[in-house]
C-alpha atoms as a PDB file:
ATOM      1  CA  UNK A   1     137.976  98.446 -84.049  1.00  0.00           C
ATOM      2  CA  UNK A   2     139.582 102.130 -84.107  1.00  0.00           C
ATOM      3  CA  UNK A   3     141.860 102.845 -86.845  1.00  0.00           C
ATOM      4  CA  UNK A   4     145.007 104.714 -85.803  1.00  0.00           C
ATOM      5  CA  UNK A   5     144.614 107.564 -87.955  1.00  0.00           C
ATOM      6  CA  UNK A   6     141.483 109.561 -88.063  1.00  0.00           C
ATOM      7  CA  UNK A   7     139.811 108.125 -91.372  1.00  0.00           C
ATOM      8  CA  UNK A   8     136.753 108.682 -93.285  1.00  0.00           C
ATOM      9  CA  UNK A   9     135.292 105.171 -94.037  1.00  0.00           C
ATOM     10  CA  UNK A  10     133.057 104.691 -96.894  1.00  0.00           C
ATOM     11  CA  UNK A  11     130.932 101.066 -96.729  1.00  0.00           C
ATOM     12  CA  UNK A  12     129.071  98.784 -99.759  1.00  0.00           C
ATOM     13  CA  UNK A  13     125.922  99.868-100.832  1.00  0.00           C
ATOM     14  CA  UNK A  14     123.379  97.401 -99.053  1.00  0.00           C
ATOM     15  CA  UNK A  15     125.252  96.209 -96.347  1.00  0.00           C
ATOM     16  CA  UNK A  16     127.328  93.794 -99.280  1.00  0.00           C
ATOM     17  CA  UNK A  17     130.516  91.359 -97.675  1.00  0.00           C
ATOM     18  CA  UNK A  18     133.361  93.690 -97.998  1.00  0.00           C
ATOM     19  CA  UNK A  19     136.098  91.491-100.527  1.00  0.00           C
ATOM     20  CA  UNK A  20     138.458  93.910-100.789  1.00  0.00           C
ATOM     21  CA  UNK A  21     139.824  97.445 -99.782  1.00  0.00           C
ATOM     22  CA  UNK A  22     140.807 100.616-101.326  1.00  0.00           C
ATOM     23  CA  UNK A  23     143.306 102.923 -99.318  1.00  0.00           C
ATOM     24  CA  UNK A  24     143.310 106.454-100.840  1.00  0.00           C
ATOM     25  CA  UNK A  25     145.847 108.628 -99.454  1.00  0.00           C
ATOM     26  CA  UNK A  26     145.581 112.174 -99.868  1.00  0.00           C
ATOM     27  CA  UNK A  27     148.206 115.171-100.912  1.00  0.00           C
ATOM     28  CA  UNK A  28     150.388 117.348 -99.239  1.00  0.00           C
ATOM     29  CA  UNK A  29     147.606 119.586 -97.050  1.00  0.00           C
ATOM     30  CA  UNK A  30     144.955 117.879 -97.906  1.00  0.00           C
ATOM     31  CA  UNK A  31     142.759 115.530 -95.843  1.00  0.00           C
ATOM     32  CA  UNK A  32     140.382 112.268 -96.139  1.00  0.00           C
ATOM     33  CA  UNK A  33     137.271 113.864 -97.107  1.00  0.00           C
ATOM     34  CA  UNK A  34     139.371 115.893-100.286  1.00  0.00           C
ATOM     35  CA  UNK A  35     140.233 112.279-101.710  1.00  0.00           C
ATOM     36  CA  UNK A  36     137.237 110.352-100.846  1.00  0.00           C
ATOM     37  CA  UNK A  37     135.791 112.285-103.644  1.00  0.00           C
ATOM     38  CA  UNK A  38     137.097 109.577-105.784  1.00  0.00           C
ATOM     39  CA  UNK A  39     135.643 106.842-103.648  1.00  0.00           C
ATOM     40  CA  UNK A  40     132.326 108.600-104.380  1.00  0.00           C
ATOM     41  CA  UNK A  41     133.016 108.051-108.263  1.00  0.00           C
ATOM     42  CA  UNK A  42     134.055 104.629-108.085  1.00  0.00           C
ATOM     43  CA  UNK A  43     132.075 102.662-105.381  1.00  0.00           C
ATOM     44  CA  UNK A  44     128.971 101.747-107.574  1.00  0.00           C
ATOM     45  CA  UNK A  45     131.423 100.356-110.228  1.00  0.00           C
ATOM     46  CA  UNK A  46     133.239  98.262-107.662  1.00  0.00           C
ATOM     47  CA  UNK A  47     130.642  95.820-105.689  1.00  0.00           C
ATOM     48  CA  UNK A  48     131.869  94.564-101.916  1.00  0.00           C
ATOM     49  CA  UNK A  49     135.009  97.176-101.422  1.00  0.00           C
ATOM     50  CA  UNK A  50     135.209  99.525 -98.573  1.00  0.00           C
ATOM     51  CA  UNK A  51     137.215 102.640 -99.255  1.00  0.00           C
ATOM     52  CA  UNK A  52     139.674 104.041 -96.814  1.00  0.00           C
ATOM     53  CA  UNK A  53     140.554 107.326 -96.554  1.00  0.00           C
ATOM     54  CA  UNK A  54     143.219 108.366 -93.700  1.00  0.00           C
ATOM     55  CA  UNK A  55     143.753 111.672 -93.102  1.00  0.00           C
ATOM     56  CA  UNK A  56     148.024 111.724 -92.031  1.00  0.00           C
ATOM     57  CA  UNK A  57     149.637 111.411 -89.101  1.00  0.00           C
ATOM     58  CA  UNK A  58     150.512 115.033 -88.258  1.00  0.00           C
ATOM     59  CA  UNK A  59     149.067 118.555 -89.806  1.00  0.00           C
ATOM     60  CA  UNK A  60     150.691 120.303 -92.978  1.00  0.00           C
ATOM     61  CA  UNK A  61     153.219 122.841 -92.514  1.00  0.00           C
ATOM     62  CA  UNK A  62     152.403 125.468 -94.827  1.00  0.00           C
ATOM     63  CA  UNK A  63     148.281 124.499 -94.332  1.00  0.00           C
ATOM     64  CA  UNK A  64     147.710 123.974 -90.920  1.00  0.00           C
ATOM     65  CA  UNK A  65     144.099 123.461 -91.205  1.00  0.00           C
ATOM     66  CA  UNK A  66     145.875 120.086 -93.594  1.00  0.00           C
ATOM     67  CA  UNK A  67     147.385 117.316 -93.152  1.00  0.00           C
ATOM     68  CA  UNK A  68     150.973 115.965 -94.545  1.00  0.00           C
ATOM     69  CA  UNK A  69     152.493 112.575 -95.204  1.00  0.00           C
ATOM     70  CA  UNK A  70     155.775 114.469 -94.335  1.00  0.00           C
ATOM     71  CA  UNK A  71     157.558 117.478 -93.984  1.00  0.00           C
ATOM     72  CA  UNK A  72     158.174 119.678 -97.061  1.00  0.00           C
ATOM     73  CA  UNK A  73     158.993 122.897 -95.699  1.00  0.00           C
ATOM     74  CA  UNK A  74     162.143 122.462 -95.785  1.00  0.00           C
ATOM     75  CA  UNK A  75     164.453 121.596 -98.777  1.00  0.00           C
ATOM     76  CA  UNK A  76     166.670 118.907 -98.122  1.00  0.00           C
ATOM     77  CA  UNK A  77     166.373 115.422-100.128  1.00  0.00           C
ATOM     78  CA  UNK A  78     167.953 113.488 -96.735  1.00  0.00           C
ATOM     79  CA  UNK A  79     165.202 114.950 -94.254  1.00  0.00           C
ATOM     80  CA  UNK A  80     162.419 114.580 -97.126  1.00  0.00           C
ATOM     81  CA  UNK A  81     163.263 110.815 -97.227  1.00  0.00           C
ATOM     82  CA  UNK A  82     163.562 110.572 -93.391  1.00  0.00           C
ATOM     83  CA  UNK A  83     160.267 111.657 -92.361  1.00  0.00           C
ATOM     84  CA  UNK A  84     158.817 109.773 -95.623  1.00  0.00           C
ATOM     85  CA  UNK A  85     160.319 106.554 -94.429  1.00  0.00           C
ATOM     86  CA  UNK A  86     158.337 107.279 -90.356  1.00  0.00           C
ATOM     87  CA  UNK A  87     155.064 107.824 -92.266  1.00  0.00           C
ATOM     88  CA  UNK A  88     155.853 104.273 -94.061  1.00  0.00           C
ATOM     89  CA  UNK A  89     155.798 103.132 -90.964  1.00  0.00           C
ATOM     90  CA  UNK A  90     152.416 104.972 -89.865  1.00  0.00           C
ATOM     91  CA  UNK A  91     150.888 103.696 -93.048  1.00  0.00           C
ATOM     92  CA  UNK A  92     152.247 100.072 -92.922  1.00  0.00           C
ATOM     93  CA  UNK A  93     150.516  99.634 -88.787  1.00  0.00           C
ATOM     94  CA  UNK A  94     147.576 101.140 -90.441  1.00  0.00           C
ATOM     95  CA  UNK A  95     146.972  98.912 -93.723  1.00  0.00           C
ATOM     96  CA  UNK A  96     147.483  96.304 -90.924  1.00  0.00           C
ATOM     97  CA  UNK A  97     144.664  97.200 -89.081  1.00  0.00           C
ATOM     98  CA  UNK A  98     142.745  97.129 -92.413  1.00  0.00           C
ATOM     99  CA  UNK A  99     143.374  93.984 -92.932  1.00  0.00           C
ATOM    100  CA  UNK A 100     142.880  92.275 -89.932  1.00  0.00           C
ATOM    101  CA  UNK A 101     139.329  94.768 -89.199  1.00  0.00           C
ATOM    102  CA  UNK A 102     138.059  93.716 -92.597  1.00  0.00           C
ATOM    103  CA  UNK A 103     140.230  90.195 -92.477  1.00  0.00           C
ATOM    104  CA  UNK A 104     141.241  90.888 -96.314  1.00  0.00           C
ATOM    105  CA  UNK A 105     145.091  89.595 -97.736  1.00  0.00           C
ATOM    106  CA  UNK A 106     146.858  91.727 -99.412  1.00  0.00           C
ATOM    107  CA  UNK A 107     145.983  90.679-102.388  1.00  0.00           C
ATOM    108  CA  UNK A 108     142.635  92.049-101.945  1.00  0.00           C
ATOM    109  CA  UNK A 109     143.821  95.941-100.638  1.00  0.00           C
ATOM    110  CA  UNK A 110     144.605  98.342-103.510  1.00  0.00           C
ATOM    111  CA  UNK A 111     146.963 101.580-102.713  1.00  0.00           C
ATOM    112  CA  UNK A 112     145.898 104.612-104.467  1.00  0.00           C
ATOM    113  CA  UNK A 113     147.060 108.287-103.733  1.00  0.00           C
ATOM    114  CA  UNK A 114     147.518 111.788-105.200  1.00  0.00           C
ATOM    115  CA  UNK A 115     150.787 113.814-104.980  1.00  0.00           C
ATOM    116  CA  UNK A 116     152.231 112.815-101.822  1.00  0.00           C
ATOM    117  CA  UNK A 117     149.843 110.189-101.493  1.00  0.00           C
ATOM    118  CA  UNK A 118     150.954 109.282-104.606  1.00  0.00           C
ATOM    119  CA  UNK A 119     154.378 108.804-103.450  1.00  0.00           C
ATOM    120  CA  UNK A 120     153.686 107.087-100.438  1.00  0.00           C
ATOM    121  CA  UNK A 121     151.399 104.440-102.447  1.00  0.00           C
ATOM    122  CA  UNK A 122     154.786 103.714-104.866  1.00  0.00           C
ATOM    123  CA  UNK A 123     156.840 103.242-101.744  1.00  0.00           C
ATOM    124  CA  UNK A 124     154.265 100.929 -99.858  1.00  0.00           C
ATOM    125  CA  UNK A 125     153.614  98.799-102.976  1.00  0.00           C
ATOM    126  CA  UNK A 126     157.410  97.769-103.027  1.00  0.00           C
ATOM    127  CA  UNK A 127     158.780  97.566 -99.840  1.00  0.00           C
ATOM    128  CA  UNK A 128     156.563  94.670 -98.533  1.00  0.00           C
ATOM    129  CA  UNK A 129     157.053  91.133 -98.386  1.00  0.00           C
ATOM    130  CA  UNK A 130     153.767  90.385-100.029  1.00  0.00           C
ATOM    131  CA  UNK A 131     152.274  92.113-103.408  1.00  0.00           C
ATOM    132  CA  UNK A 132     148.771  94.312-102.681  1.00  0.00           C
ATOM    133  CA  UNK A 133     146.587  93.880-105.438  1.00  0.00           C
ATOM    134  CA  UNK A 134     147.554  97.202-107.158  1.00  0.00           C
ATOM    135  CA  UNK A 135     148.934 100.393-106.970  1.00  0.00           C
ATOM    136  CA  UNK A 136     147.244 103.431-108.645  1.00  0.00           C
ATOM    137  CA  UNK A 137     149.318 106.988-108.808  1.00  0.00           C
ATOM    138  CA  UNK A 138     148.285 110.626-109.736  1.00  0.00           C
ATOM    139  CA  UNK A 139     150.804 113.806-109.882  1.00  0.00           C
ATOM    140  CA  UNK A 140     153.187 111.658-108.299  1.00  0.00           C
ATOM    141  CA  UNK A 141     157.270 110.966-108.206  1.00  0.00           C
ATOM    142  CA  UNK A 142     159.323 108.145-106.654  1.00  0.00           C
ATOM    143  CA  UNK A 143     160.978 109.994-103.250  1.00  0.00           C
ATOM    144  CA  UNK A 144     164.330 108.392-103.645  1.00  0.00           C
ATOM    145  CA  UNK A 145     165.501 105.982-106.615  1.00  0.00           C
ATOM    146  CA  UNK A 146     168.721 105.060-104.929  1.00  0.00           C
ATOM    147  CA  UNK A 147     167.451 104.527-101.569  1.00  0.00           C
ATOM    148  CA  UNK A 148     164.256 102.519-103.181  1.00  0.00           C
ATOM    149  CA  UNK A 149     166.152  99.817-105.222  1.00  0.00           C
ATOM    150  CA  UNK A 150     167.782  99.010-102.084  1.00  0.00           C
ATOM    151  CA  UNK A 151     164.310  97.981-100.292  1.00  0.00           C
ATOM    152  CA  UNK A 152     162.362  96.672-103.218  1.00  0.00           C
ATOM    153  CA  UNK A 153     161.125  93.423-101.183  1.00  0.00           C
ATOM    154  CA  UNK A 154     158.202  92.777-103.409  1.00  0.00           C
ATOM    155  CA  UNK A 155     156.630  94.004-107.040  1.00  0.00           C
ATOM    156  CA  UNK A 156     153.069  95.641-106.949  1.00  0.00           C
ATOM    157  CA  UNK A 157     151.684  95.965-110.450  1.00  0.00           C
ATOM    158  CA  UNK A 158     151.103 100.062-111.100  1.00  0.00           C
ATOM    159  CA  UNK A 159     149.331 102.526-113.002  1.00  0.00           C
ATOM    160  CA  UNK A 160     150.785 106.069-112.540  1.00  0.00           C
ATOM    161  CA  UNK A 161     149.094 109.170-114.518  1.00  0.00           C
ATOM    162  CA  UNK A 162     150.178 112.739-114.784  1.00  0.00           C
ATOM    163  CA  UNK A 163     148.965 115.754-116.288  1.00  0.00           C
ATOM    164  CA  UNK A 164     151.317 117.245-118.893  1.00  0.00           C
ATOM    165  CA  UNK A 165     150.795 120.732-117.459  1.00  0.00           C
ATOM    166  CA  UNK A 166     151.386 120.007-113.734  1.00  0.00           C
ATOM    167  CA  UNK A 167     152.902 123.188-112.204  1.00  0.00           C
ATOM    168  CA  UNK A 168     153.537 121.620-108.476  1.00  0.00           C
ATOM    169  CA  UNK A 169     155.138 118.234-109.982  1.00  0.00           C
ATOM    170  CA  UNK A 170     157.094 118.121-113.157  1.00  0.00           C
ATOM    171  CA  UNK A 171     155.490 116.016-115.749  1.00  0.00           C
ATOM    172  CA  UNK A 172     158.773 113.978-116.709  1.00  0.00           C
ATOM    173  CA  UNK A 173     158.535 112.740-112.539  1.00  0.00           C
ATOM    174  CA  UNK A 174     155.816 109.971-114.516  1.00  0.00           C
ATOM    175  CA  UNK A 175     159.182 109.101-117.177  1.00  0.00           C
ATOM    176  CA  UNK A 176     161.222 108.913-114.498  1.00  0.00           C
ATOM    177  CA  UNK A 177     159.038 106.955-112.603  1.00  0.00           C
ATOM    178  CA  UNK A 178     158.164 104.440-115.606  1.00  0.00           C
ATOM    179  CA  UNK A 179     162.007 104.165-116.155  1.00  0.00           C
ATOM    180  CA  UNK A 180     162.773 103.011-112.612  1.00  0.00           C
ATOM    181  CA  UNK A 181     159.747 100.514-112.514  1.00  0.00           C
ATOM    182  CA  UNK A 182     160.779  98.833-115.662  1.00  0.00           C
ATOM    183  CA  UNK A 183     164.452  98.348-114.343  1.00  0.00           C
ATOM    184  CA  UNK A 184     163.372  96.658-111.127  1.00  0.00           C
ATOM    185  CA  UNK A 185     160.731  94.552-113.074  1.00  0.00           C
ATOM    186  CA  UNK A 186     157.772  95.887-111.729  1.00  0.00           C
ATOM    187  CA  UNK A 187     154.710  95.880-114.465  1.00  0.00           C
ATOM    188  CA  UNK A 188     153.722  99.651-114.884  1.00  0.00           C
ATOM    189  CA  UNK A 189     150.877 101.008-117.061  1.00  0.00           C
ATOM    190  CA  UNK A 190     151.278 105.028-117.559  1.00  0.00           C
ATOM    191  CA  UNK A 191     149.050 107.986-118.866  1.00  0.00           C
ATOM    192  CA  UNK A 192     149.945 111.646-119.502  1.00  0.00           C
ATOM    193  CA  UNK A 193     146.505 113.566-119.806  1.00  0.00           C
ATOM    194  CA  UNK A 194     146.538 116.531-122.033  1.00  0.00           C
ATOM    195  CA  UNK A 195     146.168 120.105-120.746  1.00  0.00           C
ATOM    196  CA  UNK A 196     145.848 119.182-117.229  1.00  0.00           C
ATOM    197  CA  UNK A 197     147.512 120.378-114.157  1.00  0.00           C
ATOM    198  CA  UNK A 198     148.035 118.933-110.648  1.00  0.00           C
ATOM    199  CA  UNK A 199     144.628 117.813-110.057  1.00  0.00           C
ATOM    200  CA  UNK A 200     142.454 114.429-110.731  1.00  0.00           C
ATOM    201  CA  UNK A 201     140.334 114.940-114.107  1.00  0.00           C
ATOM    202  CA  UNK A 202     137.478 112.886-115.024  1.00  0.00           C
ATOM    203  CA  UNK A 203     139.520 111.144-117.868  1.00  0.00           C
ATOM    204  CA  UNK A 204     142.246 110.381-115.143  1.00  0.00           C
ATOM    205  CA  UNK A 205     139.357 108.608-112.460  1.00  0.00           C
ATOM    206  CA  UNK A 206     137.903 106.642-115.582  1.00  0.00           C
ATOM    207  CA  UNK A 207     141.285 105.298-116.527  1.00  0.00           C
ATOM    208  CA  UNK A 208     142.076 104.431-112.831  1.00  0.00           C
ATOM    209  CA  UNK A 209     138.567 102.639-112.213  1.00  0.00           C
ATOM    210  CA  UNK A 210     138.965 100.471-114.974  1.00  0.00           C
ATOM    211  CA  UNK A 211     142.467  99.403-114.270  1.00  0.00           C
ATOM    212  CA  UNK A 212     140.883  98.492-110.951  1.00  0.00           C
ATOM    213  CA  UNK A 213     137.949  96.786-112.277  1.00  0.00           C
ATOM    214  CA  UNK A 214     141.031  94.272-114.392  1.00  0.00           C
ATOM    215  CA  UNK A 215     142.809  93.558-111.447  1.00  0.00           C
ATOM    216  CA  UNK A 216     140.012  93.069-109.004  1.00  0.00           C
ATOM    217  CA  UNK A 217     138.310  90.908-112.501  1.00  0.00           C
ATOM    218  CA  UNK A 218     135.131  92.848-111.709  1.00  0.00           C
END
């Protein structure tokens, strides 16, 4: 089966059953093979997963050699949101596919982005019918607060971290975020790490894989 986006694909070890799947979406002109670094950290922690990693559904703006959930060049909240909601939509036909290739529930498919992957993960994980196992954030913000409550559908269990020096995403996005999640009952576990910018530290992929590791009960 052919995925419809162009995705790097990275298997068990030893040809193991694949249990459950781990979507990582990448940042605003990034691609697959910049996030699957993570999958390359975490795989031989986490026995019979398959990672995902989709490059998006049209090149970046600014980085046309890239690739962007949606649209940031230019500055207006109400187009932001627009093309965010038609990647939902991109992502939601492709998280299908992953389920039904790998025939996995969504119990057993965790969401896990950076930046504007990051964004798009928080958006997925509550505007389902059906919880996915986790959701698992960096250098991320919630799109639209007001337009979110209105399609919460379902309550994906979080962790969101944040460098307290990011220079591309202000820090207090992860408050904000927190605040939000807490209101509309969704369980949230946060982190700021210390002197760290917009980027994924070591200390930020350990805390991720072991929130994993608890909710897959590895």
């Amino acid at each position: 089966m052919k995925f419809s986006l162009n995705t790097k694909i990275i298997e068990p070890e030893n040809k193991e059953n694949i249990d459950n799947a781990i979507i990582l979406l990448h940042g605003y002109g990034g691609d697959g093979q910049d996030i699957s670094m993570l999958a390359l950290g975490w795989k031989r922690f986490l026995k019979n997963t398959v990672f995902l990693c989709p490059d998006a559904k049209e090149r970046c703006a600014v980085n046309p050699t890239g690739y962007q959930w949606f649209d940031l060049s230019v500055d207006d909240p109400k187009y932001i949101l627009e093309e965010s909601k038609k990647a939902e939509i991109v992502l939601l036909k492709f998280i299908d596919e992953v389920k039904k290739k790998y025939n996995l529930k969504s119990s057993k498919i965790i969401l896990s982005g950076f930046s504007q992957g990051c964004m798009m993960s928080i958006n997925l994980g509550l505007i389902i019918t059906e919880n996915y196992n986790c959701v698992v954030g960096f250098s991320g913000k919630i799109i639209d607060k007001k337009d979110l409550e209105k399609r919460i559908k379902s309550r994906t269990s979080m962790l969101l971290i944040h460098g307290d020096s990011d220079e591309i995403v202000s820090p207090s996005s992860l408050l904000e975020a927190k605040d939000f999640l807490i209101r509309n009952n969704v369980e949230v576990k946060t982190s700021m790490i210390k002197n760290c910018s917009h980027n994924i530290p070591i200390e930020a992929s350990s805390l991720a894989l072991n929130y994993i590791k608890n909710n897959l009960l590895l």
